[in-house]
PDB file of N, CA and C in Angstrom:
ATOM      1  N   UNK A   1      31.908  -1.069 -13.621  1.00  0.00           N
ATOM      2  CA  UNK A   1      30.865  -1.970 -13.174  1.00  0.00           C
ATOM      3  C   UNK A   1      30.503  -1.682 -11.718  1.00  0.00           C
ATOM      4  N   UNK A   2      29.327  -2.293 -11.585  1.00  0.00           N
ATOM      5  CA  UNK A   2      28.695  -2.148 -10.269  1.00  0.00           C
ATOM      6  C   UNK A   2      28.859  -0.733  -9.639  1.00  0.00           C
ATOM      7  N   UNK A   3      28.209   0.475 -11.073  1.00  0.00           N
ATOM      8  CA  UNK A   3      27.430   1.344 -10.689  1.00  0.00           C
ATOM      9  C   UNK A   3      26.525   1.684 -11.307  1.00  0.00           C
ATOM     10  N   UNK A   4      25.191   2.548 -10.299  1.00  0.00           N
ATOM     11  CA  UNK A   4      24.200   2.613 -10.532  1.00  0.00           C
ATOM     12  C   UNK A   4      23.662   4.191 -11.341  1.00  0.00           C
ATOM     13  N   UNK A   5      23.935   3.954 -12.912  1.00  0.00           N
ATOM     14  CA  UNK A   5      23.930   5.002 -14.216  1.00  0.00           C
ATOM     15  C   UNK A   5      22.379   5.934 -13.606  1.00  0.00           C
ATOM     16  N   UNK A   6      22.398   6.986 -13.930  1.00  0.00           N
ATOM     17  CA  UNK A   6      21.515   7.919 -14.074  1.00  0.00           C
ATOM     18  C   UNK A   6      19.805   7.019 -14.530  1.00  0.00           C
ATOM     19  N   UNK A   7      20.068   6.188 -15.399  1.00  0.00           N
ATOM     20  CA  UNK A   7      19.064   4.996 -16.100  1.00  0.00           C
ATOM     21  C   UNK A   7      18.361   4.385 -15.010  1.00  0.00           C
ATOM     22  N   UNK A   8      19.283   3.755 -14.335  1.00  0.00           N
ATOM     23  CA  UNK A   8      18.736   2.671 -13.266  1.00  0.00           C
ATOM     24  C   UNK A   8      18.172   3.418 -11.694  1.00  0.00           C
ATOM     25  N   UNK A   9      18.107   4.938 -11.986  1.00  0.00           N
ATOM     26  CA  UNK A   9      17.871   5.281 -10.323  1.00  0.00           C
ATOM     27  C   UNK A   9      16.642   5.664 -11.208  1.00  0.00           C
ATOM     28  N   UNK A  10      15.954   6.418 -12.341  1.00  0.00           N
ATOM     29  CA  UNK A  10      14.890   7.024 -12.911  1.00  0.00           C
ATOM     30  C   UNK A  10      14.106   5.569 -12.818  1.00  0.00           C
ATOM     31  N   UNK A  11      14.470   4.147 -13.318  1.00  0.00           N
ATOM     32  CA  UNK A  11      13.729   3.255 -13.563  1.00  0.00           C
ATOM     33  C   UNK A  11      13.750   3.079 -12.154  1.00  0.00           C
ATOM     34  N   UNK A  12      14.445   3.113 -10.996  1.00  0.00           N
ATOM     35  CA  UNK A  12      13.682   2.453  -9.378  1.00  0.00           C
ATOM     36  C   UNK A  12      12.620   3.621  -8.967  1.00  0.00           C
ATOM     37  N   UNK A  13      12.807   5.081  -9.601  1.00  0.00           N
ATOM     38  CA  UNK A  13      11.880   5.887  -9.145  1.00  0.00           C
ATOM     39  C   UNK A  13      10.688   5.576  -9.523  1.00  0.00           C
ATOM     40  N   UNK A  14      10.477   5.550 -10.868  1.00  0.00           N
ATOM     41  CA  UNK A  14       9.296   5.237 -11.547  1.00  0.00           C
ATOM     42  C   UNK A  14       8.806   3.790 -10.972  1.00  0.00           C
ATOM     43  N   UNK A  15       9.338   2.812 -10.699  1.00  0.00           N
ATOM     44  CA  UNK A  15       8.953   1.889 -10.250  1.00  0.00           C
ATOM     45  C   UNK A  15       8.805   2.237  -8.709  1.00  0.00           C
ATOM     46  N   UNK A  16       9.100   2.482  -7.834  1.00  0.00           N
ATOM     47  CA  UNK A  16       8.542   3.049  -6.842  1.00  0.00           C
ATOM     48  C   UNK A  16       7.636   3.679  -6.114  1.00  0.00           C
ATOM     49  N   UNK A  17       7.575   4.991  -7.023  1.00  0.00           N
ATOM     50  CA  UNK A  17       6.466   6.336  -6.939  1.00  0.00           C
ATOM     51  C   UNK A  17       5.447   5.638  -6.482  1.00  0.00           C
ATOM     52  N   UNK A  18       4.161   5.117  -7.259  1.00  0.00           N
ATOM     53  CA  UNK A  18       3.153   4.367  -6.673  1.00  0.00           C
ATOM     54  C   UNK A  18       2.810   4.086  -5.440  1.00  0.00           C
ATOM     55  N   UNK A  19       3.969   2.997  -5.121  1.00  0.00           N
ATOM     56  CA  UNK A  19       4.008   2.849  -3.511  1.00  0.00           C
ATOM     57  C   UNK A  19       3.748   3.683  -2.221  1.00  0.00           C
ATOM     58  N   UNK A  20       5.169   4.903  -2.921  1.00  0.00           N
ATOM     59  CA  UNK A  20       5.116   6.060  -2.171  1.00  0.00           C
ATOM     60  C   UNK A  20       4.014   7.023  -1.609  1.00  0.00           C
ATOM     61  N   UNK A  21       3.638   7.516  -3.061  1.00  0.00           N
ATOM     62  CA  UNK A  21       2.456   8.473  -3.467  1.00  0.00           C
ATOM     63  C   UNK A  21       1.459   7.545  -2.635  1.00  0.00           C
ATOM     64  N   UNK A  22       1.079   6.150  -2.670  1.00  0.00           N
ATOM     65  CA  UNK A  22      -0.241   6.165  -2.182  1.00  0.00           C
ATOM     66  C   UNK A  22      -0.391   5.612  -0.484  1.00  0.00           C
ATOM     67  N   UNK A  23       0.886   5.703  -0.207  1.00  0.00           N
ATOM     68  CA  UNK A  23       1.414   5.508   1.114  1.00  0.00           C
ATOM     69  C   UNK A  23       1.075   6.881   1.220  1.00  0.00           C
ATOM     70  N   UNK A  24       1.325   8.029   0.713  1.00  0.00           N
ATOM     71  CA  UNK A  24       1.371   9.679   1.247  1.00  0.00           C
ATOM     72  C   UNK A  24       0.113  10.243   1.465  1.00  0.00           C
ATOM     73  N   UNK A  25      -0.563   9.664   0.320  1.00  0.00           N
ATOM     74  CA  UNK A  25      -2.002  10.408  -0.141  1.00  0.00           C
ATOM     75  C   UNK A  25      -3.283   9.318   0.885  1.00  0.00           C
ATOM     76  N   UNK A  26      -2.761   7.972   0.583  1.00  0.00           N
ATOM     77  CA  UNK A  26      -4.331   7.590   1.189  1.00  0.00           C
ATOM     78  C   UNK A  26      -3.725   6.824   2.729  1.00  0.00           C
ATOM     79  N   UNK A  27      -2.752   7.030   3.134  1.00  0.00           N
ATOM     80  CA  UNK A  27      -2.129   6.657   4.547  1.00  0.00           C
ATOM     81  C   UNK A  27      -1.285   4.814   4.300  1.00  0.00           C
ATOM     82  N   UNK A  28      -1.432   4.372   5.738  1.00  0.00           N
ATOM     83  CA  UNK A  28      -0.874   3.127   5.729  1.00  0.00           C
ATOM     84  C   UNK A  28      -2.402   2.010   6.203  1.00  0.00           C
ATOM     85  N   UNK A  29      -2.477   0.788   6.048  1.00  0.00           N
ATOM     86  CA  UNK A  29      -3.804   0.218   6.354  1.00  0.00           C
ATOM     87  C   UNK A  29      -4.130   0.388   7.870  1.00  0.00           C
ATOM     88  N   UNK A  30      -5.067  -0.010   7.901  1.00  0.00           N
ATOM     89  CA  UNK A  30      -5.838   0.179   9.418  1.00  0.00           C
ATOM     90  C   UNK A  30      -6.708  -0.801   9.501  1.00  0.00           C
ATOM     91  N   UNK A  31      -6.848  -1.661  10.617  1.00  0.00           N
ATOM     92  CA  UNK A  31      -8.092  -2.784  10.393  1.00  0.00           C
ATOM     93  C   UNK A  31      -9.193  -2.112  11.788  1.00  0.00           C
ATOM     94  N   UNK A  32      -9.944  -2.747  10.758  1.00  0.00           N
ATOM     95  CA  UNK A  32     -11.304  -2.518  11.111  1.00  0.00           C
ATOM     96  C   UNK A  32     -12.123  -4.106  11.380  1.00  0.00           C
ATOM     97  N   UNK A  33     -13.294  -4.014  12.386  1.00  0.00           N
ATOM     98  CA  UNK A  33     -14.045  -5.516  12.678  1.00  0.00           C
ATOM     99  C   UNK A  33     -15.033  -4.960  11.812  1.00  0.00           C
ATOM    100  N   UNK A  34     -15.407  -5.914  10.847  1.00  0.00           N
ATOM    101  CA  UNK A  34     -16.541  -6.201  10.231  1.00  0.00           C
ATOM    102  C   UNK A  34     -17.581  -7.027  10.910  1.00  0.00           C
ATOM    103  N   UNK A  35     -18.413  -6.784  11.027  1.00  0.00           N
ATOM    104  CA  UNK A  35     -19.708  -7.411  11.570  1.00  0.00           C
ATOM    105  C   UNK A  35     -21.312  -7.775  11.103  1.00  0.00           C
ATOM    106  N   UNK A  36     -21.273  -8.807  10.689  1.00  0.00           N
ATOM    107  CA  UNK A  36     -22.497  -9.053   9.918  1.00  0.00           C
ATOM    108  C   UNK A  36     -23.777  -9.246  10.979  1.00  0.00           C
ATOM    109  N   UNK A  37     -24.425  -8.425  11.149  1.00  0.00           N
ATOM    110  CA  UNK A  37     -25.464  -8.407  11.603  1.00  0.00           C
ATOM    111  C   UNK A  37     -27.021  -9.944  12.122  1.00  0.00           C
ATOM    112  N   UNK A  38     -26.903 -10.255  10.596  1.00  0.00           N
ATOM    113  CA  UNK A  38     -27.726 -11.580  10.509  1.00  0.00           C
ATOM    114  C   UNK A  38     -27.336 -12.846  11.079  1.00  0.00           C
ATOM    115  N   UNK A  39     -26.111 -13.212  10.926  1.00  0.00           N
ATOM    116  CA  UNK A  39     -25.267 -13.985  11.061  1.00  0.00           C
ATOM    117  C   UNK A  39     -24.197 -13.452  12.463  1.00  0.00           C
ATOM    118  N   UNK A  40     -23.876 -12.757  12.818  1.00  0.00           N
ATOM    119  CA  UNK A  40     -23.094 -12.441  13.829  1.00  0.00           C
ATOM    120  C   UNK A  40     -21.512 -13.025  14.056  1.00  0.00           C
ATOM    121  N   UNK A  41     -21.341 -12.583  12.486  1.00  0.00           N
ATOM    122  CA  UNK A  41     -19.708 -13.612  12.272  1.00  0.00           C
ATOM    123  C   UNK A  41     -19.295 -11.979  12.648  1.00  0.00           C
ATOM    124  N   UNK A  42     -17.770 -12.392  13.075  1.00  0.00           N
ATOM    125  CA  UNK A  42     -17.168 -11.044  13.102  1.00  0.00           C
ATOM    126  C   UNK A  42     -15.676 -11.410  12.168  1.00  0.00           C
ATOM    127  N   UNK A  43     -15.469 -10.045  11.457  1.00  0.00           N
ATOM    128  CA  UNK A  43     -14.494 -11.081  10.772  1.00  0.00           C
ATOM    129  C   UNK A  43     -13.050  -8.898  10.907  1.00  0.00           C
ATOM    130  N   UNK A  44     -12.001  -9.368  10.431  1.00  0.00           N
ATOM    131  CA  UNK A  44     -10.967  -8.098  10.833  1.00  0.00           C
ATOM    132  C   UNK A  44     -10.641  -7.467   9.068  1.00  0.00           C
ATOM    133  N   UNK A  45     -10.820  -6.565   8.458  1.00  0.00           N
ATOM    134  CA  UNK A  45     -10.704  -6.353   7.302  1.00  0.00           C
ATOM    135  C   UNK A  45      -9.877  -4.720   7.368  1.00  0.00           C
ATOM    136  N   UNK A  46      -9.700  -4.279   6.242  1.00  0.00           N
ATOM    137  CA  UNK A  46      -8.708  -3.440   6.122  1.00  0.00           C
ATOM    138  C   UNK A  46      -8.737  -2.493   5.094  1.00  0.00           C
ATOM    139  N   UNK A  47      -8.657  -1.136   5.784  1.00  0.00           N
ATOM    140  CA  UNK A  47      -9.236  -0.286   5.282  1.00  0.00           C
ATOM    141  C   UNK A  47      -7.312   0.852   4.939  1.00  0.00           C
ATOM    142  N   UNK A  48      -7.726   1.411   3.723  1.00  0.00           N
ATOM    143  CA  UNK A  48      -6.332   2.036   3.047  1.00  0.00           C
ATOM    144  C   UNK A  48      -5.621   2.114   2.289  1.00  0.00           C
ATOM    145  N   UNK A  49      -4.128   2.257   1.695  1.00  0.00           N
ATOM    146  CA  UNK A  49      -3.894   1.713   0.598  1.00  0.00           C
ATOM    147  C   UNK A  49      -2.955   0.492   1.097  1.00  0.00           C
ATOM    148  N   UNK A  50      -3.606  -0.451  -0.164  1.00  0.00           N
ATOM    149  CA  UNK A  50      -3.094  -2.060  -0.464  1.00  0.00           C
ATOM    150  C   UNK A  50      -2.308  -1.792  -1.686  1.00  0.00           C
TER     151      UNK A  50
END
């Protein structure tokens, strides 16, 4: 008991990867000011992977 079988490291990979991969491929977020022109609200939004 209380070890971690060949099973349970493939299922944290696979459950993981995603994260990883789109942490690698499309970066970490970055905010950006949005600015509506008409209205002149400024608002902070976020550009990357979520």
């Amino acid at each position: 008991m209380g070890e971690f079988s060949l099973y349970h490291w493939l299922f944290f990979v696979i459950l993981v990867s995603p994260i990883v991969l789109g942490v690698l491929l499309l970066g970490l977020q970055k905010p950006v000011h949005i600015f509506h022109a008409e209205s002149g609200l400024v608002k902070t939004g976020y550009i990357g992977y979520s």
